[in-house]
C-alpha atoms as a PDB file:
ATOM      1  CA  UNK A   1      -1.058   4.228  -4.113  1.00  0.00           C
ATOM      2  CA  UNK A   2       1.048   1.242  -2.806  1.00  0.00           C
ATOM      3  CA  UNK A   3       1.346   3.015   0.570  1.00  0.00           C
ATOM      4  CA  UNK A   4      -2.351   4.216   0.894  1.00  0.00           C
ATOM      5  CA  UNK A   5      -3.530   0.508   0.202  1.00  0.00           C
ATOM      6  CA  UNK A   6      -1.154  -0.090   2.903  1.00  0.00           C
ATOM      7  CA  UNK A   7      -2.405   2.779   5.155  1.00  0.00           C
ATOM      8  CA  UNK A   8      -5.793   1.343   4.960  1.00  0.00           C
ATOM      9  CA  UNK A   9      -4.542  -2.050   5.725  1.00  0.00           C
ATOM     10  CA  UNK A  10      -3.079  -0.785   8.917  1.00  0.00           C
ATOM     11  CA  UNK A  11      -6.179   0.637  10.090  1.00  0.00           C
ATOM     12  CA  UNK A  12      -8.082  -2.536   9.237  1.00  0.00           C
ATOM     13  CA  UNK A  13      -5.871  -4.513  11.254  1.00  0.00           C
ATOM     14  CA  UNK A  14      -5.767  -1.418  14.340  1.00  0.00           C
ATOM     15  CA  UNK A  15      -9.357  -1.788  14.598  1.00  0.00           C
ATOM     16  CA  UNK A  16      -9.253  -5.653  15.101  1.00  0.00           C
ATOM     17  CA  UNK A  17      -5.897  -5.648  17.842  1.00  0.00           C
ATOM     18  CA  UNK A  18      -8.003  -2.835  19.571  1.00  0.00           C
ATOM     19  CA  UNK A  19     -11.323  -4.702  19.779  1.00  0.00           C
ATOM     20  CA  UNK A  20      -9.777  -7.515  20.830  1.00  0.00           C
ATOM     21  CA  UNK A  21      -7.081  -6.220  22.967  1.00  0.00           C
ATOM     22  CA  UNK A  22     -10.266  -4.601  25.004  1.00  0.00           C
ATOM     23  CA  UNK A  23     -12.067  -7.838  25.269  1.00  0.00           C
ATOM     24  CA  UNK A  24      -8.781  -9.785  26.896  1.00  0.00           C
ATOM     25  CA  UNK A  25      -8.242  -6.807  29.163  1.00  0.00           C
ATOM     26  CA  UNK A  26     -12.157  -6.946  30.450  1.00  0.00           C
ATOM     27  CA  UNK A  27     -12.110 -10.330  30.993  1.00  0.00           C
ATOM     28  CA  UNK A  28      -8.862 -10.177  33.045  1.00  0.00           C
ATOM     29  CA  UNK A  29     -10.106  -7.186  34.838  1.00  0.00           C
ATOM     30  CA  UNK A  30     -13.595  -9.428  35.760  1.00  0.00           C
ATOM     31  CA  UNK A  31     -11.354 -12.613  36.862  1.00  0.00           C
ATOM     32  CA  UNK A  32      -9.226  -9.726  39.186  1.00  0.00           C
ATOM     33  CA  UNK A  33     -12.297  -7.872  40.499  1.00  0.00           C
ATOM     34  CA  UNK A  34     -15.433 -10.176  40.654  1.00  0.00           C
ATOM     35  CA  UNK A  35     -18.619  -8.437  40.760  1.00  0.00           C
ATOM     36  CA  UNK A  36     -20.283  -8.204  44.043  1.00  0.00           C
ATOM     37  CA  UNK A  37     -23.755  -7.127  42.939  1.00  0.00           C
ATOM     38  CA  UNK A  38     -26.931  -9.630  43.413  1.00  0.00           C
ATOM     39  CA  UNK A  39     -28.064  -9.059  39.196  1.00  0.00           C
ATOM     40  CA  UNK A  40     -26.820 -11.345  36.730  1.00  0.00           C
ATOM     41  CA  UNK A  41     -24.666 -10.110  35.064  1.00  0.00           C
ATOM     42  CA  UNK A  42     -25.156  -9.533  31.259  1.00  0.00           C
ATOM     43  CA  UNK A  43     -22.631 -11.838  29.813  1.00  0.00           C
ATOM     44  CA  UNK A  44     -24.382 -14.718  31.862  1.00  0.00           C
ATOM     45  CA  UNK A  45     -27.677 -13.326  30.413  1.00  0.00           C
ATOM     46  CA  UNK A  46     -26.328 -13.506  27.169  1.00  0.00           C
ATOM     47  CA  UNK A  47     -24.511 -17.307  28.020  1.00  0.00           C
ATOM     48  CA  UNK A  48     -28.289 -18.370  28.551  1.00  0.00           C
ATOM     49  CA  UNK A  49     -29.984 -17.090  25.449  1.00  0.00           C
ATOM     50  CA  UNK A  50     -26.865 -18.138  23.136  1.00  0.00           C
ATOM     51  CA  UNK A  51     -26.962 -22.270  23.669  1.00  0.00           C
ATOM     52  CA  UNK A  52     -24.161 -22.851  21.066  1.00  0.00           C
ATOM     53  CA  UNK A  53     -21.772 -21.188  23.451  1.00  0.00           C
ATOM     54  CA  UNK A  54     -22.720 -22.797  26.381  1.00  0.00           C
ATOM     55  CA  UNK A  55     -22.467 -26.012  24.392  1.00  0.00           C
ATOM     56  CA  UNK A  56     -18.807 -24.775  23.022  1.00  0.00           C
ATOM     57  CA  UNK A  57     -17.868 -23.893  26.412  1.00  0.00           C
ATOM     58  CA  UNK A  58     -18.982 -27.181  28.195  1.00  0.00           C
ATOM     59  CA  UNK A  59     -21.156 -25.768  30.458  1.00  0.00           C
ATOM     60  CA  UNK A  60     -24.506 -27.374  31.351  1.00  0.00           C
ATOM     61  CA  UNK A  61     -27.646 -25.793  30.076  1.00  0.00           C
ATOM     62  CA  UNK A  62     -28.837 -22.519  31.876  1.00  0.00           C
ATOM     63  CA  UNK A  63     -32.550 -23.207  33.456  1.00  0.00           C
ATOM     64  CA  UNK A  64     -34.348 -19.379  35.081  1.00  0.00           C
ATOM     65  CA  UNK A  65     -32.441 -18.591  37.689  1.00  0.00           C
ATOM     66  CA  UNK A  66     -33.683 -16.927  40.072  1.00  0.00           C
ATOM     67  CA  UNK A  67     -31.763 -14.217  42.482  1.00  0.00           C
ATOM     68  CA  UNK A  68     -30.977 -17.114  44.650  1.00  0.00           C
ATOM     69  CA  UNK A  69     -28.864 -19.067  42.386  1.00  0.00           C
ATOM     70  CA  UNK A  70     -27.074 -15.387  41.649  1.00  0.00           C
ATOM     71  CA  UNK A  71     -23.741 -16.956  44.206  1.00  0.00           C
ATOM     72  CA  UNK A  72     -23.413 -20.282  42.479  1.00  0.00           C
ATOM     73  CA  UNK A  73     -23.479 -18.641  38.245  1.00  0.00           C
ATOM     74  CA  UNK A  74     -20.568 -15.918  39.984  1.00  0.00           C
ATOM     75  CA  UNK A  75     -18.800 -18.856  41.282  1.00  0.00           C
ATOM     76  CA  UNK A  76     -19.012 -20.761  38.039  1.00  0.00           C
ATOM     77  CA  UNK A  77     -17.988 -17.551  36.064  1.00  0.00           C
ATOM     78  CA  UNK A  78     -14.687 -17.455  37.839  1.00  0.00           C
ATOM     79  CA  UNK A  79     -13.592 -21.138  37.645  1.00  0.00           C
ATOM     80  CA  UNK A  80     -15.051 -21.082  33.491  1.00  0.00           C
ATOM     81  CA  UNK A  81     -12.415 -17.819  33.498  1.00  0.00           C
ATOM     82  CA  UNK A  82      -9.315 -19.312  35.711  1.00  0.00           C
ATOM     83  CA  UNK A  83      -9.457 -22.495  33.569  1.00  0.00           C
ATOM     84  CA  UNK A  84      -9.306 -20.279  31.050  1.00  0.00           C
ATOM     85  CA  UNK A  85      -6.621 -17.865  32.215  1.00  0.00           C
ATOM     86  CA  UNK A  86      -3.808 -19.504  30.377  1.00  0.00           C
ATOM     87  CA  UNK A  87      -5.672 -19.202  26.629  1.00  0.00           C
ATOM     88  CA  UNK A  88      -6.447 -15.896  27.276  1.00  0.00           C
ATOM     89  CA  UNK A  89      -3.102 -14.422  28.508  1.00  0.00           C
ATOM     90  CA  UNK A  90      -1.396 -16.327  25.210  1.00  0.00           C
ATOM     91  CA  UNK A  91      -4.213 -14.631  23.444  1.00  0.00           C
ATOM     92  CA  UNK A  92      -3.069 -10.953  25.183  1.00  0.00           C
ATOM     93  CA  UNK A  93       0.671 -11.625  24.258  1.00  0.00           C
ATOM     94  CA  UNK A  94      -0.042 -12.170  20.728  1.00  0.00           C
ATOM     95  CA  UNK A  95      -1.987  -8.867  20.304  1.00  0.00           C
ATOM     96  CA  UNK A  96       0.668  -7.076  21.896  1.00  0.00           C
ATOM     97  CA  UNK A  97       2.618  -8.381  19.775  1.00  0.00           C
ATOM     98  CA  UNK A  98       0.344  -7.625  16.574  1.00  0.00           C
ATOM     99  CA  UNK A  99       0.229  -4.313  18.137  1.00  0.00           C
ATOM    100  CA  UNK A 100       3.906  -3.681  18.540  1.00  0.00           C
ATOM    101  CA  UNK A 101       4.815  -4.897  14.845  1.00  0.00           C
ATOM    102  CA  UNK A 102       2.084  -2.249  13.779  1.00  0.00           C
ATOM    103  CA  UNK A 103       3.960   0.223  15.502  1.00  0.00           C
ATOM    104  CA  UNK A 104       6.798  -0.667  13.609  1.00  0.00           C
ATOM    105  CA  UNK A 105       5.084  -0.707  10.336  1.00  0.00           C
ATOM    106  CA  UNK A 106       3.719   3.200  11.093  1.00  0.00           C
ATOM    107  CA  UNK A 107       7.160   4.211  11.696  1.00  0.00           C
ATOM    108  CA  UNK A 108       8.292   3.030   8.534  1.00  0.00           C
ATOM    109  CA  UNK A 109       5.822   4.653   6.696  1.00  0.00           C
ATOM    110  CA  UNK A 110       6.294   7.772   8.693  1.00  0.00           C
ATOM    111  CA  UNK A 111      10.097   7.465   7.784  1.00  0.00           C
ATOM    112  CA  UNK A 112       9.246   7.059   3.794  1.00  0.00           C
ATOM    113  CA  UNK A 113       7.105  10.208   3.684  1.00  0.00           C
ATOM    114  CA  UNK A 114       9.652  11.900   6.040  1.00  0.00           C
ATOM    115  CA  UNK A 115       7.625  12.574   9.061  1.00  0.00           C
ATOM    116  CA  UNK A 116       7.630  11.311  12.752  1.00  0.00           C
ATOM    117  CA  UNK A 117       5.008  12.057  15.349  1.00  0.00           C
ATOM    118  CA  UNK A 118       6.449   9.375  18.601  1.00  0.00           C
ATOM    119  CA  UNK A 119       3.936  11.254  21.048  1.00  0.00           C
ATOM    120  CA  UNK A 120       0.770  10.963  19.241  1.00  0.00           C
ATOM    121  CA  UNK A 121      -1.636   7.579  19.567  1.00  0.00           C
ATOM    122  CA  UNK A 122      -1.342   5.223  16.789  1.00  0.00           C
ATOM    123  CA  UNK A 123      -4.799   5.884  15.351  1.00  0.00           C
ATOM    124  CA  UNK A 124      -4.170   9.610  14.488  1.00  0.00           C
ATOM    125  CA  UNK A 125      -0.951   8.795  13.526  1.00  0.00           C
ATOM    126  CA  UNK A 126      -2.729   6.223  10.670  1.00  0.00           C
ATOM    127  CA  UNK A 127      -5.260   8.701   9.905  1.00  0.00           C
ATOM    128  CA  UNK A 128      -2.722  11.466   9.260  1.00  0.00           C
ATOM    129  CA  UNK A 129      -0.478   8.949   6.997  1.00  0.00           C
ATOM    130  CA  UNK A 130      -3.459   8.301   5.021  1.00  0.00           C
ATOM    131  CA  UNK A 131      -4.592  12.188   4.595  1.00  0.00           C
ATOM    132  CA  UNK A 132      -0.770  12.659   3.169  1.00  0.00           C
ATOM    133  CA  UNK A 133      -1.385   9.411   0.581  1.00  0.00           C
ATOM    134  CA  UNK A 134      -4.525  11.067  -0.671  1.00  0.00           C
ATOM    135  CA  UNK A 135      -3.659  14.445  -1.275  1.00  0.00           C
ATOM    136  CA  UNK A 136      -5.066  15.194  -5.142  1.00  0.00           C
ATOM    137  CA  UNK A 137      -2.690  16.520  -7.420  1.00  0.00           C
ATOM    138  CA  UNK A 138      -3.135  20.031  -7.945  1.00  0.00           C
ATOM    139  CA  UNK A 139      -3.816  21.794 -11.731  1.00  0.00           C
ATOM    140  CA  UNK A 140      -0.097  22.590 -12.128  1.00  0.00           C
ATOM    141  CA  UNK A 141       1.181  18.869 -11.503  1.00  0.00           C
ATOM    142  CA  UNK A 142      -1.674  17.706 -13.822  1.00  0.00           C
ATOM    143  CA  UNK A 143      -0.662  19.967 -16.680  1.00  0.00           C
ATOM    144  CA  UNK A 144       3.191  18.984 -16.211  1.00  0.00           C
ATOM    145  CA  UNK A 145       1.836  15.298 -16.423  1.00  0.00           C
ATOM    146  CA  UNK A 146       0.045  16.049 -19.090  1.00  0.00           C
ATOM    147  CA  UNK A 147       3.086  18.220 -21.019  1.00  0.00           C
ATOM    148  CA  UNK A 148       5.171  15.261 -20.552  1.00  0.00           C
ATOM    149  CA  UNK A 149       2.973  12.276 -22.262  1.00  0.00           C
ATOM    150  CA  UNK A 150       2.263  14.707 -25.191  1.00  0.00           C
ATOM    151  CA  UNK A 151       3.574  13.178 -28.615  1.00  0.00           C
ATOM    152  CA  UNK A 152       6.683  14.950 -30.079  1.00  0.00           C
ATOM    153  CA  UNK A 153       7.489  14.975 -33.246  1.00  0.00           C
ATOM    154  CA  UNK A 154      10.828  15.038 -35.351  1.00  0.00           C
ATOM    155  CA  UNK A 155      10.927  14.068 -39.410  1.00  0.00           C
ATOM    156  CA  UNK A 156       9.583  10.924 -39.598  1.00  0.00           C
ATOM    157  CA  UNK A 157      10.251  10.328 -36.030  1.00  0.00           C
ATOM    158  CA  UNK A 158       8.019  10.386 -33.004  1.00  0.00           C
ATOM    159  CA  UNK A 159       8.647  10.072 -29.350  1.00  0.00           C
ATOM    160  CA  UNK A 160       6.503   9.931 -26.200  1.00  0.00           C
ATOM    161  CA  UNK A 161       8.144  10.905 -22.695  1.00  0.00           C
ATOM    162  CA  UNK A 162       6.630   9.880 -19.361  1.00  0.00           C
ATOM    163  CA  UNK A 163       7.234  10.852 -15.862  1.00  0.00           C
ATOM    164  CA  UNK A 164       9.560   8.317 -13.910  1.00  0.00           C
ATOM    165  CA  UNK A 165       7.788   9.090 -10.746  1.00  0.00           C
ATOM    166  CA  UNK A 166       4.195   8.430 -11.879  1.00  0.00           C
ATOM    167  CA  UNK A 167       5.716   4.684 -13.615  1.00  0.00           C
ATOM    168  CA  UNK A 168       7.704   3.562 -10.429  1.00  0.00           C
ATOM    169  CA  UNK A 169       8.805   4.060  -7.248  1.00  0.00           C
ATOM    170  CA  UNK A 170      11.999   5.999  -6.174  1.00  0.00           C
ATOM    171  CA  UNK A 171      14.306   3.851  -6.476  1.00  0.00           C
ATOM    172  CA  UNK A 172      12.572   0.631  -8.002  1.00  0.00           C
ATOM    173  CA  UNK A 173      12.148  -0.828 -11.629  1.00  0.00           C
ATOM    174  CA  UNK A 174       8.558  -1.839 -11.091  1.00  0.00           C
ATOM    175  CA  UNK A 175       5.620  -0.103 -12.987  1.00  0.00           C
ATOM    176  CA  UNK A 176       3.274   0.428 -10.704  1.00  0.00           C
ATOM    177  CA  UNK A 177       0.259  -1.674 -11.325  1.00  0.00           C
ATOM    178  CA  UNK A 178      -2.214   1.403 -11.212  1.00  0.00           C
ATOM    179  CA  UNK A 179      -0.433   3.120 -13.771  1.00  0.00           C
ATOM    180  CA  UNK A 180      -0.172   0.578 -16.360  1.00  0.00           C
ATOM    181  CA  UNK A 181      -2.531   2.142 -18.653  1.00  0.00           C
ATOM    182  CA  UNK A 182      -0.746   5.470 -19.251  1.00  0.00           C
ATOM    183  CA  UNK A 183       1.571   2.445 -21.300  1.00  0.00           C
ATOM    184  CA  UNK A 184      -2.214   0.908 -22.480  1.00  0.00           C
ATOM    185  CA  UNK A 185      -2.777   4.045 -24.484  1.00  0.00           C
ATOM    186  CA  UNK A 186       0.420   3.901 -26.030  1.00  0.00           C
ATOM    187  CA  UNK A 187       0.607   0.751 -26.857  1.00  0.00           C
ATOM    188  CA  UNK A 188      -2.640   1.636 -28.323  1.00  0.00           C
ATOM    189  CA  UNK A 189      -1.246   4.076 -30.636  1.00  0.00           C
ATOM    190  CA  UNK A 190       1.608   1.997 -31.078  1.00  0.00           C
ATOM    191  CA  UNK A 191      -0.565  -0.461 -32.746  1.00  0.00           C
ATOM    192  CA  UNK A 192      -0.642   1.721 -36.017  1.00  0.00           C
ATOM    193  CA  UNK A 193       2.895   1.578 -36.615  1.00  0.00           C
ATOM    194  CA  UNK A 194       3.528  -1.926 -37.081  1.00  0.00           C
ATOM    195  CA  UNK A 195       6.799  -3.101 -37.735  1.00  0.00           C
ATOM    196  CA  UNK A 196       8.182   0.024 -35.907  1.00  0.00           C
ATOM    197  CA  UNK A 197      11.589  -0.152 -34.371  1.00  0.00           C
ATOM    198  CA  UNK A 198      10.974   1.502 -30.646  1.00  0.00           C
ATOM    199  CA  UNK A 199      13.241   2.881 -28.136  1.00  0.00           C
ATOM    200  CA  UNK A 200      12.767   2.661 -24.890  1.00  0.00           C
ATOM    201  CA  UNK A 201      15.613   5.221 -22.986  1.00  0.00           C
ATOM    202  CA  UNK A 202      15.392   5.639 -19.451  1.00  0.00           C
ATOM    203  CA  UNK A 203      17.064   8.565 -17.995  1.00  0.00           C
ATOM    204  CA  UNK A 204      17.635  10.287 -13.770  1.00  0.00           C
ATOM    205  CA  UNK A 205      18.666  13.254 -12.197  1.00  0.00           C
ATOM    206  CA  UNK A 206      21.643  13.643 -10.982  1.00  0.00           C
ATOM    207  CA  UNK A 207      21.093  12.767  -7.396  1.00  0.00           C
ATOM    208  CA  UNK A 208      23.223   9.316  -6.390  1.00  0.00           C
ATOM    209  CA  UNK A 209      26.200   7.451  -7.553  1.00  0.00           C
ATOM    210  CA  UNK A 210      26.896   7.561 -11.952  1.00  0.00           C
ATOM    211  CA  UNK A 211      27.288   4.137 -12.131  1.00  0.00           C
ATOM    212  CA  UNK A 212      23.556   3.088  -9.939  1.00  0.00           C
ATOM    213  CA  UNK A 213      21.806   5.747 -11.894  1.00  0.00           C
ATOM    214  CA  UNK A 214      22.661   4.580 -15.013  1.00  0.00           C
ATOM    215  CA  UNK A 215      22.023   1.270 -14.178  1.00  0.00           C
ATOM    216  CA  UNK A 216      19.001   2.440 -12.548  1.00  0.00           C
ATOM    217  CA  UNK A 217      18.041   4.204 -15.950  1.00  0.00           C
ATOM    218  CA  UNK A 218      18.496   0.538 -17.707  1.00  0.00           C
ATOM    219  CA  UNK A 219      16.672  -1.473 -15.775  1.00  0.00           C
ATOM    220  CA  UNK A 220      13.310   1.297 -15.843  1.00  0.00           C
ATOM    221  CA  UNK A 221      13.788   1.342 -19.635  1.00  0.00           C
ATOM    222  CA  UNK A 222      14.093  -2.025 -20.160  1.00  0.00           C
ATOM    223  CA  UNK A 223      10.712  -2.826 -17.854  1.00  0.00           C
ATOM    224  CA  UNK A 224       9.015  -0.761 -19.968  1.00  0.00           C
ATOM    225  CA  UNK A 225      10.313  -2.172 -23.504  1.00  0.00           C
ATOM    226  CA  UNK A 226       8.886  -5.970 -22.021  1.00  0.00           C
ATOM    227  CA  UNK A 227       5.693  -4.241 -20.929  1.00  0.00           C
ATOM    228  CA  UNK A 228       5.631  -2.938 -24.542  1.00  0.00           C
ATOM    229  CA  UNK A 229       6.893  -5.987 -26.387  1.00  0.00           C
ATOM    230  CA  UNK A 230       4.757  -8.065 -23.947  1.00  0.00           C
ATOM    231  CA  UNK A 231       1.536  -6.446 -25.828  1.00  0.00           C
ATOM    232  CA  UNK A 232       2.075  -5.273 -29.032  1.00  0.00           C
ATOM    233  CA  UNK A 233       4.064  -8.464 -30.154  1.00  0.00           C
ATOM    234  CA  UNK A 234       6.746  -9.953 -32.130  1.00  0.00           C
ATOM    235  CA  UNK A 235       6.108  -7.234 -35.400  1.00  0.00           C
ATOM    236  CA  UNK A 236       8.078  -4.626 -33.423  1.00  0.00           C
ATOM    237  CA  UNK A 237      12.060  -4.085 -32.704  1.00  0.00           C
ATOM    238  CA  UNK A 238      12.330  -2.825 -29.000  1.00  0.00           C
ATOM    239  CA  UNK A 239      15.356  -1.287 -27.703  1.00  0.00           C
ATOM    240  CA  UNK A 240      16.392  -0.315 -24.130  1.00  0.00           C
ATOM    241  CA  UNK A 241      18.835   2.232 -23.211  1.00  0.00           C
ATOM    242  CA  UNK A 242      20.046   3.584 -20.209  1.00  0.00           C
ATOM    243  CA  UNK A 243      21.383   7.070 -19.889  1.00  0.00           C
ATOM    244  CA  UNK A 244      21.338   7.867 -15.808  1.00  0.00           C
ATOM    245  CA  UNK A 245      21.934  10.956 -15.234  1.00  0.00           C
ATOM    246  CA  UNK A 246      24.353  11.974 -18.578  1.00  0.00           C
ATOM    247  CA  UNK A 247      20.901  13.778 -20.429  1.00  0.00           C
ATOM    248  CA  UNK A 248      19.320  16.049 -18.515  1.00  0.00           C
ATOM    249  CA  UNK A 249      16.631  18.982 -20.079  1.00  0.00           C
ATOM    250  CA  UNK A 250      16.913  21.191 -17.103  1.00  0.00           C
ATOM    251  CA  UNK A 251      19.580  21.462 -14.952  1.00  0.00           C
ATOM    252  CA  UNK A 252      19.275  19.884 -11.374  1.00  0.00           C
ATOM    253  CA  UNK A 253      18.608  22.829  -9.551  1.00  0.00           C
ATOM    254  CA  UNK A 254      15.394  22.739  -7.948  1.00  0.00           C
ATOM    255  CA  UNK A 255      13.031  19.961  -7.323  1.00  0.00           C
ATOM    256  CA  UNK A 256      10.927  19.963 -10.158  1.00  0.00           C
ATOM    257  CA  UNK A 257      13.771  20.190 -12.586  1.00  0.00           C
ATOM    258  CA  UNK A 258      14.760  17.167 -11.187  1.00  0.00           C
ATOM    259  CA  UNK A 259      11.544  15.509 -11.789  1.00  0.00           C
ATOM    260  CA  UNK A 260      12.255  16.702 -15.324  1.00  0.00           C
ATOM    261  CA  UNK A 261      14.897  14.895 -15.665  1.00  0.00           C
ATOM    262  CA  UNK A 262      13.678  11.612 -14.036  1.00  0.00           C
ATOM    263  CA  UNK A 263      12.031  10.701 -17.324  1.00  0.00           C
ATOM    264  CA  UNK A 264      11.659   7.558 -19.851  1.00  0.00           C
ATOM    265  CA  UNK A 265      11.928   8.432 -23.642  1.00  0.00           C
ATOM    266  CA  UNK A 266       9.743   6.285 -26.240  1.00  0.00           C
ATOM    267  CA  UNK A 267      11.232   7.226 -29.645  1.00  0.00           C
ATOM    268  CA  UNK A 268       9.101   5.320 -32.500  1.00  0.00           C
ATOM    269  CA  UNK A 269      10.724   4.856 -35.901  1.00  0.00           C
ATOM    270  CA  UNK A 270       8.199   3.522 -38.405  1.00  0.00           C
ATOM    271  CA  UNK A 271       9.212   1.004 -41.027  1.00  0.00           C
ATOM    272  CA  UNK A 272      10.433   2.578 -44.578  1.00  0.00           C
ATOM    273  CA  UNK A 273       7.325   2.015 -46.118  1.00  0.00           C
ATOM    274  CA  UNK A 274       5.204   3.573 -43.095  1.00  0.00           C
ATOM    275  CA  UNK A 275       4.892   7.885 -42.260  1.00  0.00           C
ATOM    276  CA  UNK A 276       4.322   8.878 -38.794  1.00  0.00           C
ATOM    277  CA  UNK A 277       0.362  10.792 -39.672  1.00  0.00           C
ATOM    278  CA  UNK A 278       0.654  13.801 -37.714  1.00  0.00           C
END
């Protein structure tokens, strides 16, 4: 979601270096080539209907011209644009340059979702970015969401497991902001078990270094456990473990195994004098 908000931020910003990319280039291409032709031109029609501008640009007010005074407005055009011709070749640097960082910025995305198209134009390149972003989910990763926020239970035990990749980023120990309330419904469960102790045990595949993915693990685990603390209060004991890569439920074979594994635990032990009601 973080990249398609992006995505659509880039194209946002596309539109306005293109629009005004093509107005620097027509003006500079009218201060080259001045038009020969006897009408008046439709920017000087517009000059006399809009007086603000006229006013802004210090010119004096436009009376009817007639086809005679046609030599003296093109005359007038071209010294309004050469005074001008500094300002508006600062102006064309700087949206080359906003065009050239956006360049950038699509490559980078490209690079995160593993693609590169060099030869293509930068507006299907955004447009293609965004159809990858926005790709639903189909009914088999729903029901393996689904599978893994289900409530298990064990004795007076209870304990909630939720997919790494839905709650963070690869490689970051952020909750996403969108995805806060699969922990709002928990915490609204949680609710009934007060005085619970809770842990919170994160837990990787096996891809990387031990040491980063268990410190990885830790610092997932633990953002959760303040999320949860952060809401439910000071009547609950919240632990955070992390585990890396040392307990995996499938082995780390194939891709979706490995999502398996990428996982944070929520084990709830209720207080001696409070039954999990299952």
């Amino acid at each position: 979601m973080g990249l398609l908000i992006l995505s659509l931020i880039f194209r946002l910003l596309l539109l306005v270096v293109a629009s005004g990319f093509s107005w620097v280039l027509g003006m500079a291409i009218a201060v080259q080539y001045p038009s020969t032709s006897q009408e008046i031109p439709i920017a000087e029609k517009l000059l006399r209907g809009t007086k603000g501008i006229v006013s802004k640009k210090g010119l004096p007010q436009s009376s009817n011209a007639t086809p005679e005074s046609t030599p003296e407005i093109l005359k007038l055009q071209v010294e309004l644009t050469e005074a001008q011709r500094q300002e508006l070749q600062t102006e064309l640097e700087e949206l080359q340059t906003q065009l050239n960082s956006l360049i950038g910025q699509t490559t980078a995305l490209e690079n995160q979702l593993g693609v590169s198209r060099p030869n293509q134009n930068l507006e299907a390149r955004l447009n293609l970015i965004s159809q990858q972003l926005t790709v639903p989910l189909s009914t088999n990763e729903r029901k393996q969401i689904s599978q893994f926020t289900k409530p298990v239970f064990s004795g007076n035990q209870m304990m909630v497991t939720l997919p790494i990749d839905i709650l963070f980023e690869s490689g970051s120990n952020t909750i996403r902001s969108e995805e806060r309330i699969i922990l709002d419904n928990l915490i609204t469960e949680l609710k009934n078990y007060k005085g619970a102790t809770i842990t919170v045990s994160g837990h990787t595949d096996s891809r990387g270094k031990v040491k980063a993915n268990r410190e990885l693990s830790f610092l997932q685990a633990e953002a959760v456990a303040e999320y949860l603390s952060k809401n439910l209060g000071q009547q609950y004991r919240l632990l955070a473990i992390g585990y890396g890569e040392s307990r995996p439920i499938a082995e780390n074979d194939s891709q979706t195994n490995r999502q398996r594994n990428r996982r944070i635990e929520v084990k709830i032990n209720p207080s001696q004098n409070r039954k999990l009601e299952i």
